[in-house]
Protein backbone atom coordinates (compact mmCIF):
# COMPACT_ATOMS: atom_id res chain seq x y z
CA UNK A 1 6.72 14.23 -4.41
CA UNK A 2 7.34 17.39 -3.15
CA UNK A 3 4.66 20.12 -2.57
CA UNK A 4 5.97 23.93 -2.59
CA UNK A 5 5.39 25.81 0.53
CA UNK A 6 1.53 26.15 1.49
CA UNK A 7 -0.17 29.34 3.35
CA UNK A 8 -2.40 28.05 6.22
CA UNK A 9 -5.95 30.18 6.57
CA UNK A 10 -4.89 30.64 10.01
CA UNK A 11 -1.29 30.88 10.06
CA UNK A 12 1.86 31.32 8.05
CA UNK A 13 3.64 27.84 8.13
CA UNK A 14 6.33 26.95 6.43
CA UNK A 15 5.66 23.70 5.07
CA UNK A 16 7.32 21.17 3.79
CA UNK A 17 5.71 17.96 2.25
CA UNK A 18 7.61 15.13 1.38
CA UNK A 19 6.22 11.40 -0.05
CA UNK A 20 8.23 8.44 -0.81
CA UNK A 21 6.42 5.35 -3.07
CA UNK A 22 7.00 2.20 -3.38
CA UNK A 23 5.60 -0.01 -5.66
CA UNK A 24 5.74 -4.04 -6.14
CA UNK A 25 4.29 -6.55 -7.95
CA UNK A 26 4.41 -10.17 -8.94
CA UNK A 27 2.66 -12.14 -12.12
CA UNK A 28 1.09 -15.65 -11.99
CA UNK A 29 1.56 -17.72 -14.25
CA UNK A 30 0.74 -21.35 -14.46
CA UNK A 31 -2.37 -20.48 -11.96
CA UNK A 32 -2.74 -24.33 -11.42
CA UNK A 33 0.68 -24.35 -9.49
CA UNK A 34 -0.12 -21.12 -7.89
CA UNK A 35 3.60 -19.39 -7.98
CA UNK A 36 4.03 -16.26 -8.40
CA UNK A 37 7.34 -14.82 -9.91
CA UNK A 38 8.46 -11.82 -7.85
CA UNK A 39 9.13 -8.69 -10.58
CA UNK A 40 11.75 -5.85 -9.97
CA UNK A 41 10.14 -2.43 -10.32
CA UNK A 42 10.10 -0.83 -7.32
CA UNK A 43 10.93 2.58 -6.81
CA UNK A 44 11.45 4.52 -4.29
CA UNK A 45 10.86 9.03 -4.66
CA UNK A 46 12.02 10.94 -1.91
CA UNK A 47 13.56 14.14 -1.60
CA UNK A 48 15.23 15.83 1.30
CA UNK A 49 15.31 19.22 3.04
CA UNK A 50 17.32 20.81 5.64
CA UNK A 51 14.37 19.51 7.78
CA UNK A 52 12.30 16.93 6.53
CA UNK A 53 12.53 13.63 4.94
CA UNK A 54 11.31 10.11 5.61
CA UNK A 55 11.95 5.86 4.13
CA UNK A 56 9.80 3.44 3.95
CA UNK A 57 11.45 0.10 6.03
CA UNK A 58 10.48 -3.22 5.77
CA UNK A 59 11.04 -6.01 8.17
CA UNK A 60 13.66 -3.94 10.61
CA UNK A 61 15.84 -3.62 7.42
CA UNK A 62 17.32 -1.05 5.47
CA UNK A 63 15.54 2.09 3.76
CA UNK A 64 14.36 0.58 1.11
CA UNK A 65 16.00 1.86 -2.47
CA UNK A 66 15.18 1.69 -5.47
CA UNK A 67 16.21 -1.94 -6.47
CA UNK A 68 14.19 -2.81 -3.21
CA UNK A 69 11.76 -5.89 -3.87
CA UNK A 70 9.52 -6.43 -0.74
CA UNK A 71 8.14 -9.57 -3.10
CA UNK A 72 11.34 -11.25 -2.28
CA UNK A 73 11.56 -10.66 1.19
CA UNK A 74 7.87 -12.00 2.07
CA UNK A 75 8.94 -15.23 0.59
CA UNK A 76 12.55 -15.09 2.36
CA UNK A 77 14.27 -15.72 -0.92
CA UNK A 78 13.65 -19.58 -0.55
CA UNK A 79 10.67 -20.13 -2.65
CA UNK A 80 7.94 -18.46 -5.29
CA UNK A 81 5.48 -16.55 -3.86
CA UNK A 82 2.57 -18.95 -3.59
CA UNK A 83 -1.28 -17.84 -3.96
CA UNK A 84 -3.37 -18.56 -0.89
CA UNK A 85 0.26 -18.32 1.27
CA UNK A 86 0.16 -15.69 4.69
CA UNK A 87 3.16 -14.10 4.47
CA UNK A 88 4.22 -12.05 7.72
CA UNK A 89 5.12 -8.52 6.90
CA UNK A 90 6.01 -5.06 8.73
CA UNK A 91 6.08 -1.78 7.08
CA UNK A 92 7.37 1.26 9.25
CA UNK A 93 7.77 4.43 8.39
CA UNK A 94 11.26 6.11 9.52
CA UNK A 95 11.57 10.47 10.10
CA UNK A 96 15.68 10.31 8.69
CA UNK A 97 15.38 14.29 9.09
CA UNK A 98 15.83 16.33 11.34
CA UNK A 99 12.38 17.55 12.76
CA UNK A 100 9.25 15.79 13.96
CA UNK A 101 6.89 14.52 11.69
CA UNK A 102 3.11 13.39 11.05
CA UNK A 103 2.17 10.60 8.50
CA UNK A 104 -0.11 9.76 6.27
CA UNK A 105 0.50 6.60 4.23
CA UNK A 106 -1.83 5.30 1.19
CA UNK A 107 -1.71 1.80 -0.41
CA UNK A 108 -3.00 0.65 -3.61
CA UNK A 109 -4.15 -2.82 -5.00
CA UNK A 110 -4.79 -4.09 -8.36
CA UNK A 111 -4.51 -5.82 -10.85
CA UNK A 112 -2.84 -5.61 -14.42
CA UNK A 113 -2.66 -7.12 -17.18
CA UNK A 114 -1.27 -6.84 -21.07
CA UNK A 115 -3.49 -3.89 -21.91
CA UNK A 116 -2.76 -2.21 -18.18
CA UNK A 117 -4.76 -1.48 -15.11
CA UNK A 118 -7.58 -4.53 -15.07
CA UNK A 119 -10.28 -2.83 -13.57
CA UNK A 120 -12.62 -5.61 -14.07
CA UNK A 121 -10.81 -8.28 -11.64
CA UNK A 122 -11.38 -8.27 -8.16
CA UNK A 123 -8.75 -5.99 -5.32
CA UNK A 124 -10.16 -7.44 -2.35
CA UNK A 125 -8.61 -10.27 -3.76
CA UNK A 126 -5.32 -8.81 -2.92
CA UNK A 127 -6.04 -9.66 0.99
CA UNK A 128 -3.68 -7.26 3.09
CA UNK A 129 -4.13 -6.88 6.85
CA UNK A 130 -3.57 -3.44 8.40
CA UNK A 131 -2.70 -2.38 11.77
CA UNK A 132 -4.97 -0.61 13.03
CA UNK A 133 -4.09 -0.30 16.28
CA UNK A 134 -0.77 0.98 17.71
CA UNK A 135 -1.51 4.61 16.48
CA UNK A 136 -2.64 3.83 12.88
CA UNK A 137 -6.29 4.66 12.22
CA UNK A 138 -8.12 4.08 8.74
CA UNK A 139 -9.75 7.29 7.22
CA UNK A 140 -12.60 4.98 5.90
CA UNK A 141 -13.65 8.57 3.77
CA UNK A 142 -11.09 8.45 1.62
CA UNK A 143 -10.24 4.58 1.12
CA UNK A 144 -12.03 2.37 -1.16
CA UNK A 145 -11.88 -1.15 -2.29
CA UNK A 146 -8.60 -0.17 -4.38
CA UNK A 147 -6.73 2.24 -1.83
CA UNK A 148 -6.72 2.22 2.07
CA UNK A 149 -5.52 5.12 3.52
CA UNK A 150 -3.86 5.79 7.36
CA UNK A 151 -2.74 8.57 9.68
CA UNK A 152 -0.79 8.05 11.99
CA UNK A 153 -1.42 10.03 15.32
CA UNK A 154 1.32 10.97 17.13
CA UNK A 155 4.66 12.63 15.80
CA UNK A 156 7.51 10.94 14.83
CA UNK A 157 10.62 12.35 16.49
CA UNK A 158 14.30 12.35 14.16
CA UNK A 159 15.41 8.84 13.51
CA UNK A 160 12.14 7.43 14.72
CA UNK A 161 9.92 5.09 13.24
CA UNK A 162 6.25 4.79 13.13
CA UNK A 163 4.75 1.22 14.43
CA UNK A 164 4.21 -0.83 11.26
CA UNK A 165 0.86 -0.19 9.48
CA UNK A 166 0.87 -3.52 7.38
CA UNK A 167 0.66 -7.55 9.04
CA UNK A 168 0.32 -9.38 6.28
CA UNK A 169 0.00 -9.93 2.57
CA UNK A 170 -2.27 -12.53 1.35
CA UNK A 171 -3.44 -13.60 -2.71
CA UNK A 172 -6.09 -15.27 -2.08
CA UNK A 173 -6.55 -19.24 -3.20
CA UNK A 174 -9.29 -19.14 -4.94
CA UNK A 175 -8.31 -17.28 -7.80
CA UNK A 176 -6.60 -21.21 -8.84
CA UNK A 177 -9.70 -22.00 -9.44
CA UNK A 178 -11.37 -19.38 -10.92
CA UNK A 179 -12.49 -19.99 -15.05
CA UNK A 180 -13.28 -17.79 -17.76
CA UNK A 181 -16.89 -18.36 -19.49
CA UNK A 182 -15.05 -21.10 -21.54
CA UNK A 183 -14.65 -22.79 -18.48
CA UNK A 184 -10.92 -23.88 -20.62
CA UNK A 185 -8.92 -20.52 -18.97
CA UNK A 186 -8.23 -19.02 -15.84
CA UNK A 187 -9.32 -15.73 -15.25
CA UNK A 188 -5.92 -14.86 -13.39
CA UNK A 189 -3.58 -16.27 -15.62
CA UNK A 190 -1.12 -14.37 -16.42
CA UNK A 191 -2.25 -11.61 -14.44
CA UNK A 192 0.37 -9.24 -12.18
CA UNK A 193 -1.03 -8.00 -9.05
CA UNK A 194 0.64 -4.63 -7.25
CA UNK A 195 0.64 -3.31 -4.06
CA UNK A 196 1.63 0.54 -4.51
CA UNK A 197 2.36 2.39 -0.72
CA UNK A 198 2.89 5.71 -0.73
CA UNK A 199 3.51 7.52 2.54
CA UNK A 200 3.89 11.38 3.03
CA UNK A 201 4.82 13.70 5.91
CA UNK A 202 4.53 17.55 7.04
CA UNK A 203 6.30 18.86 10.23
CA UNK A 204 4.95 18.80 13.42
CA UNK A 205 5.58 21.89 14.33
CA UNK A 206 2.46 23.94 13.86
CA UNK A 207 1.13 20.42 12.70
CA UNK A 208 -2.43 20.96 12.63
CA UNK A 209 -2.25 23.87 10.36
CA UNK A 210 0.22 22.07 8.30
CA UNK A 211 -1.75 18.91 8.18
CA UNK A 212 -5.07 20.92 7.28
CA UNK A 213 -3.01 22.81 4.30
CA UNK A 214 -1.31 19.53 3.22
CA UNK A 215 -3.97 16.82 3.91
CA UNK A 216 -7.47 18.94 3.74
CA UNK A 217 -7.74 17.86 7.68
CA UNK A 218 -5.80 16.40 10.87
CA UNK A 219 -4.69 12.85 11.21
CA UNK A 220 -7.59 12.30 13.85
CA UNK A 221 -9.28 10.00 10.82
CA UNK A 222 -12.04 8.24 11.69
């Protein structure tokens, strides 16, 4: 996503905005084994300037592209993902252009199934542990059940990367044993969960303008 160039109230700033996504997700099926089956469609957006860009990294790796499967990596490509499983992970966010940056990152859980986004099945469900430490703090005004979202409060310099604002991913076990009112059916069954992470960045320079024209306030979330 990229914003056009924003006029602060107090300042001209030249600002660019830039936002890369990615977006996983794995189905269960066969709840009373509790795999899951790791799907392919993640993407990644980006777009880069003559000053700005930024990755998303998992687990000291690569940028991830947009064949990237984080699924696949929790489970270290030995086994299905398994329901009720703590898997270790670390998100960072990497500045891969050429000024200083601020963050803001936003992740999304749900679930889906054949008709789409299942509104009526539980997201805390989805049981991911955030940093929150390490210069990640939680604007609790804008997150929800469904989305969490983090600043991050210092700038990141050129080929830097943020500390990682994820610890772990978790589906929680009880879902296996979780029946529909026919007490015959799971209620998660065939369900796909996804974990959507979207993290955006303006310069630093002049950064609490461009933060207040980009974000509607500073990263000093509380």
């Amino acid at each position: 996503m990229f914003k056009k160039i924003l006029r602060s109230p107090i300042t001209t700033v030249l600002l660019f905005v830039l936002a890369v996504a990615l977006l996983l997700g794995g189905t269960i099926g066969g709840v009373r084994a509790a795999p899951l089956t790791p799907m392919s469609q993640s993407y990644r957006a980006s777009m880069e300037t003559s000053s700005i860009a930024i990755a998303l990294v998992e687990n000291d790796g690569e940028p991830l592209g947009p064949d990237a499967s984080i699924l696949e990596s929790l489970a270290n490509g030995k086994e299905p993902f398994k329901v009720g499983k703590t898997y270790s992970e670390k998100l960072v966010v990497r500045n891969t252009g050429s000024i200083g940056t601020y963050i803001r990152v936003s992740v999304y859980k749900y679930w889906r199934d054949g008709n789409g986004k299942a509104v009526n099945l539980d997201p805390s469900l989805i049981a991911i542990k955030f940093n929150t430490s390490d210069g990640w703090t939680i604007d609790t005004d804008a997150s929800t059940e469904e989305r969490t979202v983090l600043y991050y409060t210092n700038p990141i310099a050129p080929e830097s990367d943020t500390t990682s604002f994820i610890d772990s991913v978790t589906i929680d076990g009880k879902i296996v044993k979780m029946l529909n009112d026919d007490q015959k059916s799971y209620v998660y069954d065939g369900i796909t969960f996804y974990i959507d992470v979207v993290a955006d960045a303006v310069q630093d320079h002049s950064g609490e303008a461009a933060m207040l024209s980009a974000w509607g306030k500073t990263n000093a979330a509380g």
